[in-house]
N, C-alpha and C. Protein backbone atom coordinates (compact mmCIF):
# COMPACT_ATOMS: atom_id res chain seq x y z
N UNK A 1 0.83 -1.20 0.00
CA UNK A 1 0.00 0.00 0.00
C UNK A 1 0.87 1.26 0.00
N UNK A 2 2.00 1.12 0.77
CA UNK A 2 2.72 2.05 1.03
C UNK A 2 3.61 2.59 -0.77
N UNK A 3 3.76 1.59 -1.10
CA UNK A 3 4.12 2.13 -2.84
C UNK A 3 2.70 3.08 -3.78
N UNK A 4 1.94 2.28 -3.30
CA UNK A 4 0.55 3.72 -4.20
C UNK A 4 0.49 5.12 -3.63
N UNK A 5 0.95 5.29 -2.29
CA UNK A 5 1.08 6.90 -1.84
C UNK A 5 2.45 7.03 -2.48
N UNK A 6 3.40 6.64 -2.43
CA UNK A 6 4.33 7.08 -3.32
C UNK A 6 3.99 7.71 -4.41
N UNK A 7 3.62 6.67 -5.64
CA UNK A 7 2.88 7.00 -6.58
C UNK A 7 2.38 8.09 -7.02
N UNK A 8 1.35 8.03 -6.12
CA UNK A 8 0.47 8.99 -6.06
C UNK A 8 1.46 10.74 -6.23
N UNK A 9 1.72 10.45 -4.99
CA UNK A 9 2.76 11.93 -4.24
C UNK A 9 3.40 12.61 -5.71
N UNK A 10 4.31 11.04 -6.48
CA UNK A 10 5.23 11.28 -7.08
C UNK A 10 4.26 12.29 -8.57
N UNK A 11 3.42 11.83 -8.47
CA UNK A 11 2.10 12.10 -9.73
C UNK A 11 2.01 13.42 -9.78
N UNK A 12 1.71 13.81 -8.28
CA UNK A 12 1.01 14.99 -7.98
C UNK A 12 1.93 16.32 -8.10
N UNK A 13 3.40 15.58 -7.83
CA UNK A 13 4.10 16.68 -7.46
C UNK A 13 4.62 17.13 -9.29
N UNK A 14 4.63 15.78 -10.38
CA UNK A 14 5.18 15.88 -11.35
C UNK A 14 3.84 16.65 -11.90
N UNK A 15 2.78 16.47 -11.43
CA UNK A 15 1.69 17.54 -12.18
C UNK A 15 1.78 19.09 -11.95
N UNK A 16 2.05 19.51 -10.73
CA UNK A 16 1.96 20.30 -9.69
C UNK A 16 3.00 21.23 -10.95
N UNK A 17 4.40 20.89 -10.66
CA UNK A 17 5.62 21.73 -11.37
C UNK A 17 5.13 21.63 -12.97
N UNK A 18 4.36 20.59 -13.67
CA UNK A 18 4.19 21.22 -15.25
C UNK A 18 3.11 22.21 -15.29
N UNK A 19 1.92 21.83 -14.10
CA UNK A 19 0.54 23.33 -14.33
C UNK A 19 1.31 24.35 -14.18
N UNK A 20 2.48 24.41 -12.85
CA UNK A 20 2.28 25.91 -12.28
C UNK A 20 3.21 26.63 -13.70
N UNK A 21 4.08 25.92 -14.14
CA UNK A 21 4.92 26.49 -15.68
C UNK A 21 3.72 27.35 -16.85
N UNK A 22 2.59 26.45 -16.61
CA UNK A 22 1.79 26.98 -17.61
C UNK A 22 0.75 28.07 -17.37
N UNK A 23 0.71 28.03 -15.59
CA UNK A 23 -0.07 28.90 -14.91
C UNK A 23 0.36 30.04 -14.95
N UNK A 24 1.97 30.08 -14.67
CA UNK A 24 2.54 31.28 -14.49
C UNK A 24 2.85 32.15 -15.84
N UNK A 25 3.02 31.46 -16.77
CA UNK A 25 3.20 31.97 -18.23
C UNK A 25 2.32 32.25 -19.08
N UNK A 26 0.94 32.05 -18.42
CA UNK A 26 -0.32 32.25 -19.31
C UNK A 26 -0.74 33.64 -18.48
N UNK A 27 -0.28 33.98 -17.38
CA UNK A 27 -0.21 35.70 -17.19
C UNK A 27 0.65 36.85 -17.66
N UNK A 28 1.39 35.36 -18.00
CA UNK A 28 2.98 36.98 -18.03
C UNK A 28 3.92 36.42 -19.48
N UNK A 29 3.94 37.20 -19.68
CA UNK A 29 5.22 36.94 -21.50
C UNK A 29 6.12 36.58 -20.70
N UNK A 30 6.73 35.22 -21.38
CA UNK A 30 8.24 34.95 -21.27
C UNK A 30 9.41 35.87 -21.65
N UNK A 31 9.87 36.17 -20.85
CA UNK A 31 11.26 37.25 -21.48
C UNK A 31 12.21 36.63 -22.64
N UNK A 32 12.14 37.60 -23.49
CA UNK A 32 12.86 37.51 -24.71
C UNK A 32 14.21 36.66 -24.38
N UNK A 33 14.84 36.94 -23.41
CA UNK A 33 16.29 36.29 -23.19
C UNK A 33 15.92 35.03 -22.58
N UNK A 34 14.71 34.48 -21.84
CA UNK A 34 14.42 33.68 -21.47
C UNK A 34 13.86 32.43 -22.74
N UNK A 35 13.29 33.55 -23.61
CA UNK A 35 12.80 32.26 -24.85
C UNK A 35 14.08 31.51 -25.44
N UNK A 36 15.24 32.54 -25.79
CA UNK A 36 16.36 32.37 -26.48
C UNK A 36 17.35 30.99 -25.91
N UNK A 37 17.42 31.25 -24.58
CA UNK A 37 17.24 30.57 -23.92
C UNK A 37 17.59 28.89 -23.67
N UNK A 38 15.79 28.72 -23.78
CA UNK A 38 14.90 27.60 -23.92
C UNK A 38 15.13 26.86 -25.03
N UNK A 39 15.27 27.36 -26.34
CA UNK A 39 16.10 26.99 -27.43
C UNK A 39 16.68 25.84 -27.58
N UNK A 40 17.85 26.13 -26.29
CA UNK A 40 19.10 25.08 -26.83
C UNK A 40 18.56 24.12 -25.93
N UNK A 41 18.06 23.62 -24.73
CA UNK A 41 17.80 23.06 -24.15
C UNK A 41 17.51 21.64 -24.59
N UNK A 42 16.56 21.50 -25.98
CA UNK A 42 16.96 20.17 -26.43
C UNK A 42 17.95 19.66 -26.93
N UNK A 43 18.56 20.56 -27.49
CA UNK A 43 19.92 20.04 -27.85
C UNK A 43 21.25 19.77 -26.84
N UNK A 44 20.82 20.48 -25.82
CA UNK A 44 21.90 20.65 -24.70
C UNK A 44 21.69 19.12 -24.03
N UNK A 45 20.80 18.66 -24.07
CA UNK A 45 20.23 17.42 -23.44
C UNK A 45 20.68 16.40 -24.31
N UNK A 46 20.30 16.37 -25.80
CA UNK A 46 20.61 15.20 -26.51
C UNK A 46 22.22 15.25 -26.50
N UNK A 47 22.96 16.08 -26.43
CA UNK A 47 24.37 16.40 -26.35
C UNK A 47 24.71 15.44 -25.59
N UNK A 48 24.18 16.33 -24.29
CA UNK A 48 25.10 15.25 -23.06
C UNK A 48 24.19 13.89 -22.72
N UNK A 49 23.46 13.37 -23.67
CA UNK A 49 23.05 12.11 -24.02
C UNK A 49 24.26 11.15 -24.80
N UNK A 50 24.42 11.32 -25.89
CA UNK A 50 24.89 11.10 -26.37
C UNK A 50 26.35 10.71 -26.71
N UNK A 51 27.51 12.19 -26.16
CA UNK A 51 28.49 11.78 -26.36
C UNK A 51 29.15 11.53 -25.50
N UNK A 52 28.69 11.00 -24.15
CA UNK A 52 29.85 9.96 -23.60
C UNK A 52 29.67 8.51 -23.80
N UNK A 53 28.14 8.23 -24.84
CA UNK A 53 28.18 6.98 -25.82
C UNK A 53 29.30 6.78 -26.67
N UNK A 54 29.19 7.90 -27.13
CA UNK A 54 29.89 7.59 -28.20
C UNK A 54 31.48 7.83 -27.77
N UNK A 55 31.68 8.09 -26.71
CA UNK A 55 33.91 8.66 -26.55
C UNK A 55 33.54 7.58 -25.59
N UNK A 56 33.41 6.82 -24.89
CA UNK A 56 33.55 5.51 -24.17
C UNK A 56 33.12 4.22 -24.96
N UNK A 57 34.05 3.06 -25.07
CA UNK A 57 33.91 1.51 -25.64
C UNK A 57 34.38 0.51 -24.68
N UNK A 58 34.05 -0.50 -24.80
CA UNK A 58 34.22 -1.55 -23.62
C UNK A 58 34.43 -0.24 -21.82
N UNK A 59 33.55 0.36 -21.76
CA UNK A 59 33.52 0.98 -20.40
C UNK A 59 34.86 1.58 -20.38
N UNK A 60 35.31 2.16 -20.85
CA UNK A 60 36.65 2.85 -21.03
C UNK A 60 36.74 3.83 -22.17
N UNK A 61 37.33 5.57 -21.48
CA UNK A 61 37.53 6.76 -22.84
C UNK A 61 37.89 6.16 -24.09
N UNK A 62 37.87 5.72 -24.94
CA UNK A 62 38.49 5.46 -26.44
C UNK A 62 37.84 6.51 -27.32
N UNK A 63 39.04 7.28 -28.03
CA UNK A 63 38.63 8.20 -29.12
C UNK A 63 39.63 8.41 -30.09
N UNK A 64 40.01 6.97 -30.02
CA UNK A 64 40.55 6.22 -31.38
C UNK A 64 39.58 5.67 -32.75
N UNK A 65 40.55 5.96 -33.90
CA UNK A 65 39.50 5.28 -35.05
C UNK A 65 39.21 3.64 -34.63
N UNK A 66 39.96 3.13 -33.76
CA UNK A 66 39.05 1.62 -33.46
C UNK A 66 37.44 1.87 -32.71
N UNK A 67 37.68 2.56 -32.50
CA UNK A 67 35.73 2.66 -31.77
C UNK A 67 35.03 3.04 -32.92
N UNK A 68 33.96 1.74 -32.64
CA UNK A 68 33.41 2.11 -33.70
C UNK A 68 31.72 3.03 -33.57
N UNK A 69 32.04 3.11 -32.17
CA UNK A 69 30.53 4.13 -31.89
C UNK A 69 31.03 5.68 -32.76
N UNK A 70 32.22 6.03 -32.13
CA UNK A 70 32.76 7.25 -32.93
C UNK A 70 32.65 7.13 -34.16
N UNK A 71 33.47 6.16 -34.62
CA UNK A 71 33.10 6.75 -36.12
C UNK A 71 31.77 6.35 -37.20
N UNK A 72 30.80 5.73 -36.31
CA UNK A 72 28.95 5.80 -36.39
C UNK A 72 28.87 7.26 -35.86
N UNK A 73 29.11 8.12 -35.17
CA UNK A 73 28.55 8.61 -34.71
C UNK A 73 29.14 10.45 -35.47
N UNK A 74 30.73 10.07 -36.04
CA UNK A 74 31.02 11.02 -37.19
C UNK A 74 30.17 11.05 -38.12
N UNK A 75 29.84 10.06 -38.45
CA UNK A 75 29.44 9.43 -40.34
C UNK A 75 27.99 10.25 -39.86
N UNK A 76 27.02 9.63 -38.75
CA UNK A 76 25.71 10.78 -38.91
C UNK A 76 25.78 12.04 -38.39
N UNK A 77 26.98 12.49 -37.67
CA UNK A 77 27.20 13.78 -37.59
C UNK A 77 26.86 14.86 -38.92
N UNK A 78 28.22 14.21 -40.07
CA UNK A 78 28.34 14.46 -41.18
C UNK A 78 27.16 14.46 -41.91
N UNK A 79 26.28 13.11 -42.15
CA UNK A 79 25.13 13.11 -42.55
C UNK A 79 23.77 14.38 -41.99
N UNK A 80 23.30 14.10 -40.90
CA UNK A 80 22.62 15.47 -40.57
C UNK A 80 23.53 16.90 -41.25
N UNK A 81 24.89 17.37 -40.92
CA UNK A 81 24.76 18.28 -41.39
C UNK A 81 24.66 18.56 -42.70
N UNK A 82 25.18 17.49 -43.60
CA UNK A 82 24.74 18.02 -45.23
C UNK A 82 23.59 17.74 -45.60
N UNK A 83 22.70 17.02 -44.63
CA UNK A 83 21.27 16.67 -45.45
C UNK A 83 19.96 17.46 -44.10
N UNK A 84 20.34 17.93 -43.31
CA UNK A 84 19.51 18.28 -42.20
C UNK A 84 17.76 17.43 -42.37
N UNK A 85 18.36 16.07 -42.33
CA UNK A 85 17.66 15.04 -42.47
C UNK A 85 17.55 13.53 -41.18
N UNK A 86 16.67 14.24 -40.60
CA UNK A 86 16.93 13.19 -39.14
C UNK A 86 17.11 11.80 -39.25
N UNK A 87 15.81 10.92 -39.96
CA UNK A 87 15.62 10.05 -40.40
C UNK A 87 16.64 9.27 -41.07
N UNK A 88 17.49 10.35 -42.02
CA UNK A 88 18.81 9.79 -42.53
C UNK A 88 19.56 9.75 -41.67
N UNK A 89 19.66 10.36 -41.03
CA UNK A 89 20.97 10.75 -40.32
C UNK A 89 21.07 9.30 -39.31
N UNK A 90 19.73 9.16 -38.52
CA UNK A 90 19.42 7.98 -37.92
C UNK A 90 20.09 6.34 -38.64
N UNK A 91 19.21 6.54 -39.75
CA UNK A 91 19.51 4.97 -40.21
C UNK A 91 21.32 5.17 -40.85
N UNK A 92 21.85 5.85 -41.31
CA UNK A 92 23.05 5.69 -41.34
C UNK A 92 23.79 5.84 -40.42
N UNK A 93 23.75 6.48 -39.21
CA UNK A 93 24.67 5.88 -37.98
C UNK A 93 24.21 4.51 -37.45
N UNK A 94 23.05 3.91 -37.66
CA UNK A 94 22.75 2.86 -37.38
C UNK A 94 23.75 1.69 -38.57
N UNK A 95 23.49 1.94 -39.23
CA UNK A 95 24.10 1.12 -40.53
C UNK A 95 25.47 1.10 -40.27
N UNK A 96 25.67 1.62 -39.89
CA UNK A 96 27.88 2.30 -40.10
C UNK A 96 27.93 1.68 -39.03
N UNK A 97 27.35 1.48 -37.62
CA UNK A 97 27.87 0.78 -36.59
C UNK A 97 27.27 -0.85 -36.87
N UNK A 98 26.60 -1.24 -37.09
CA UNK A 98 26.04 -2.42 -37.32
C UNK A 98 27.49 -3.23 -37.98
N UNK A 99 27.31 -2.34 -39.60
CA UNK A 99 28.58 -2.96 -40.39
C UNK A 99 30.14 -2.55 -39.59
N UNK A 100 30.34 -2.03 -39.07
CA UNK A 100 31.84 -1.66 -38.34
C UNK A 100 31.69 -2.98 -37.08
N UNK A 101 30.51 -3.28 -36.32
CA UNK A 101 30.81 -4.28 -35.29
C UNK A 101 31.08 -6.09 -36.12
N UNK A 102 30.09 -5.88 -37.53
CA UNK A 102 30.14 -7.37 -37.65
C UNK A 102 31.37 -7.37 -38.51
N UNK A 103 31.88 -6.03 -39.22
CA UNK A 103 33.09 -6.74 -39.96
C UNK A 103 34.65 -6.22 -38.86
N UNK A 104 34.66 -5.47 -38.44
CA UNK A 104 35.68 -4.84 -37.45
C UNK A 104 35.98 -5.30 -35.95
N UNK A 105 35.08 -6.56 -35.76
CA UNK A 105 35.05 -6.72 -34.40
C UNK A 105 36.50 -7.49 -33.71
N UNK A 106 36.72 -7.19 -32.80
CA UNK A 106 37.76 -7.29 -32.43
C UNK A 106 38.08 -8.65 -31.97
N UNK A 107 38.54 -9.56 -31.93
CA UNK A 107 38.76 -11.08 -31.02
C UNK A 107 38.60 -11.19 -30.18
């Protein structure tokens, strides 16, 4: 029983902090420097998602051409920026690491 007040609490409080964001901003304009802002925030997130995937292999820094998350993770770098194409960008870092683990794999 004692896990459903958790629950619950945890519900209320995650509701609580997204209304009052929308409560408070549906009186008052967001400040210009505040929108600007807000901006990077998804990207600031997928960032530090991402690249200590990709600069760590077997649980250890590697940011040698033997890792092959890095250089999946150049190849759709490269890809997004000349095609600002997510979808691509996706399936070819997927592809480039797939083929780099089954033909590059190490003994």
């Amino acid at each position: 029983m004692k896990i459903w007040w958790i629950m619950i609490g945890l519900g209320l409080g995650t509701f609580i902090i997204r209304v009052s964001f929308i409560a408070l901003f549906e009186k008052w304009e967001i400040p210009t420097l505040l929108q600007r802002a807000l901006r990077f925030i998804p990207a600031s997130v997928l960032f530090a998602l991402v690249i200590p995937q990709l600069l760590t292999y077997n649980n250890a820094l590697d940011i040698s051409p033997s890792n092959p998350r890095l250089i999946a993770g150049m190849l759709a770098g490269l890809v997004s920026w000349r095609t600002k194409n997510v979808m691509l960008t996706i399936l070819s870092g997927m592809l480039m690491l797939w083929l780099l683990q089954a033909f590059c794999a190490s003994p």
